[in-house]
C-alpha atoms as a PDB file:
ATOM      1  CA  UNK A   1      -7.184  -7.361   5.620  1.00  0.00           C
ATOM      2  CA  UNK A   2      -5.321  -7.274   8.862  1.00  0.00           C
ATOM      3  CA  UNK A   3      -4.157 -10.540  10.358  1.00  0.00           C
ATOM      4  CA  UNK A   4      -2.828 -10.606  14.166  1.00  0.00           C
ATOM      5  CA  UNK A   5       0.784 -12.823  14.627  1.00  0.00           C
ATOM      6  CA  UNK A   6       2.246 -14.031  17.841  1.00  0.00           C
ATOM      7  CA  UNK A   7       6.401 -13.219  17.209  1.00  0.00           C
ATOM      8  CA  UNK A   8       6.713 -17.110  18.122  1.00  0.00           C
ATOM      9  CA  UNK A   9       4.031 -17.938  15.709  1.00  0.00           C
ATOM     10  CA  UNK A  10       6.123 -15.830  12.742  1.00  0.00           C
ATOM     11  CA  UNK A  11       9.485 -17.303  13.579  1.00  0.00           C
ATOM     12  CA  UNK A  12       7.728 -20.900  12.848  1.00  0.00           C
ATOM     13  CA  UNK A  13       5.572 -19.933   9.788  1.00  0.00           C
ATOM     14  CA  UNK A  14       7.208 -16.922   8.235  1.00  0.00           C
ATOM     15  CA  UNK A  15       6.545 -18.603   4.589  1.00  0.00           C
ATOM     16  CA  UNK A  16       2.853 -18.762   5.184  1.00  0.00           C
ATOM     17  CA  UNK A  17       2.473 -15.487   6.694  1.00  0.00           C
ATOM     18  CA  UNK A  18       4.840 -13.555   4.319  1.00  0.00           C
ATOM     19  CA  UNK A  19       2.358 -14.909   1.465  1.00  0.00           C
ATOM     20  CA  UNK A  20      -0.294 -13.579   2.884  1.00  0.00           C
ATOM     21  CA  UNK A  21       0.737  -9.466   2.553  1.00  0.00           C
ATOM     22  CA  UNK A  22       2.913 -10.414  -0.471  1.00  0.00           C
ATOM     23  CA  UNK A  23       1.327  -9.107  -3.696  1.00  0.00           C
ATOM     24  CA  UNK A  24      -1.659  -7.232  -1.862  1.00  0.00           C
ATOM     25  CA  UNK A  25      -2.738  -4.445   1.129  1.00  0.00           C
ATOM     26  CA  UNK A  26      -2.838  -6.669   3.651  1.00  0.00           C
ATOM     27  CA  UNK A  27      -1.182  -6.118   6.567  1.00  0.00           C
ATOM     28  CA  UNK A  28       0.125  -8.716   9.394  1.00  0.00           C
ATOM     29  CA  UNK A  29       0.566  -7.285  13.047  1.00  0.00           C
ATOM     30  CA  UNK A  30       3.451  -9.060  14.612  1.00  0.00           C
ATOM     31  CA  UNK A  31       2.760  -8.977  18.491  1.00  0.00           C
ATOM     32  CA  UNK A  32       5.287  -9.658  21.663  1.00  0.00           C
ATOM     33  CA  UNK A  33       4.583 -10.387  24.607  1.00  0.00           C
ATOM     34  CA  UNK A  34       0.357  -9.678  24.136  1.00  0.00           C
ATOM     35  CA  UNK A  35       1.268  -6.164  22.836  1.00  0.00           C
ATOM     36  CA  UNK A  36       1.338  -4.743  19.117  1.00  0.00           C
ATOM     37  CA  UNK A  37       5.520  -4.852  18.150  1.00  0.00           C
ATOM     38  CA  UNK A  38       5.500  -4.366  14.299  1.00  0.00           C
ATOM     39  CA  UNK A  39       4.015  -4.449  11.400  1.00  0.00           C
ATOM     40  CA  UNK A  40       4.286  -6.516   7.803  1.00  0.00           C
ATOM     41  CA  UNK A  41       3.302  -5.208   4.799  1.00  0.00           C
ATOM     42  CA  UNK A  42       4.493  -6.025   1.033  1.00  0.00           C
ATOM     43  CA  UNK A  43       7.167  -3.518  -0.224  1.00  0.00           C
ATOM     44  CA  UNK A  44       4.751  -1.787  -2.911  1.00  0.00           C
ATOM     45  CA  UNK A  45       2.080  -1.521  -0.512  1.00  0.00           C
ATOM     46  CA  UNK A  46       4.437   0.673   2.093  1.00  0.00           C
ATOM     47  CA  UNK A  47       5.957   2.626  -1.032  1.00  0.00           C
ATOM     48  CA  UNK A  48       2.457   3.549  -1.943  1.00  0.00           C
ATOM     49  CA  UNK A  49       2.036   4.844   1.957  1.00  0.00           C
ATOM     50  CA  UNK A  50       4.979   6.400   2.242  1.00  0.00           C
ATOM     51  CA  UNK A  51       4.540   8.335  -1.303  1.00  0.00           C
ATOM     52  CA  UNK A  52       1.403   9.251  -0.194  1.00  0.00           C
ATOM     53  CA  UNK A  53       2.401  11.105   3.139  1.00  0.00           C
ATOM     54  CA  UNK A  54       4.916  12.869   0.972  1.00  0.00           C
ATOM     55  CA  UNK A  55       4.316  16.983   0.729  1.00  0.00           C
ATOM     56  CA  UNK A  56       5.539  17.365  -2.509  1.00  0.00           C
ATOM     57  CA  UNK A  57       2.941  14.218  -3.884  1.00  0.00           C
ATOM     58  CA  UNK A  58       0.289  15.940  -1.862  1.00  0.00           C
ATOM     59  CA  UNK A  59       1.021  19.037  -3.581  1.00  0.00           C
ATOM     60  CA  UNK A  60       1.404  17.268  -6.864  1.00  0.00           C
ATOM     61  CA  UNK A  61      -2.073  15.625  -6.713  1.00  0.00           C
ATOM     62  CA  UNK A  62      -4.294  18.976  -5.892  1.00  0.00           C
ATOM     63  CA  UNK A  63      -2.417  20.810  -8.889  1.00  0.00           C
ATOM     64  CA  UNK A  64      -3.663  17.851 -11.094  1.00  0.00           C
ATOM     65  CA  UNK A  65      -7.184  18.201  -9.498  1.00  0.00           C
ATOM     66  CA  UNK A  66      -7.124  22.074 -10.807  1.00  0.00           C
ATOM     67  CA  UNK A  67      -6.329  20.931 -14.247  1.00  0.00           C
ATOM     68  CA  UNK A  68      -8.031  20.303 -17.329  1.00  0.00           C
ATOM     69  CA  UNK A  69      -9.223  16.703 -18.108  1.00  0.00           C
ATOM     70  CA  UNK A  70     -10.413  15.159 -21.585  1.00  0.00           C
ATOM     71  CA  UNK A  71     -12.528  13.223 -22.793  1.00  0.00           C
ATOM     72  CA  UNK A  72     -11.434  10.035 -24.116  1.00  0.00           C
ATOM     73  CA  UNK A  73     -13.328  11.331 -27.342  1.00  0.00           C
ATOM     74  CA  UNK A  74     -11.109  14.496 -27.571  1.00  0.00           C
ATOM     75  CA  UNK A  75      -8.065  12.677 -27.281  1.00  0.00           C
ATOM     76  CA  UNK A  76      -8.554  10.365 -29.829  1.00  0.00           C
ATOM     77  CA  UNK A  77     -10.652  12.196 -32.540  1.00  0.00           C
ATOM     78  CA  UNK A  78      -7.556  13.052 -34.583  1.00  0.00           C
ATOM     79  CA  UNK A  79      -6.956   9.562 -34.864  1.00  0.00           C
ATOM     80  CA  UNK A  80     -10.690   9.014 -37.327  1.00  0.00           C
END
């Protein structure tokens, strides 16, 4: 969910508005003057973003792709 945030508006209610992205994917866009300024988004969110314009995580996830899965039967048979 993105929310829309007048700078004046955050410097009066930055409890309330910083509980809104906390914890989730939302995303608060902080505006000055009229115009888009920033953005607001909880810490794991933006480490999930960032990770996931990384090369080498890119890379990483199509050599998984190409791999062989199992069944949740094969890996637990040698467990009967």
């Amino acid at each position: 969910m993105t929310t829309i945030v007048k700078t004046t508006e955050l410097r009066d209610s930055y409890a309330r508005v910083s509980s809104q992205v906390r914890g989730g994917k939302s995303v608060v866009i902080i505006t000055k003057r009229g115009r888009p300024d920033l953005g607001l988004v909880d810490i794991d969110y933006l480490e999930d973003l960032l990770e996931a314009r990384d090369p080498e995580f890119q890379t990483s996830l199509r050599q998984a792709a190409q791999e062989k899965t199992y069944s949740l039967e094969e890996v637990f048979s040698h467990l009967d």
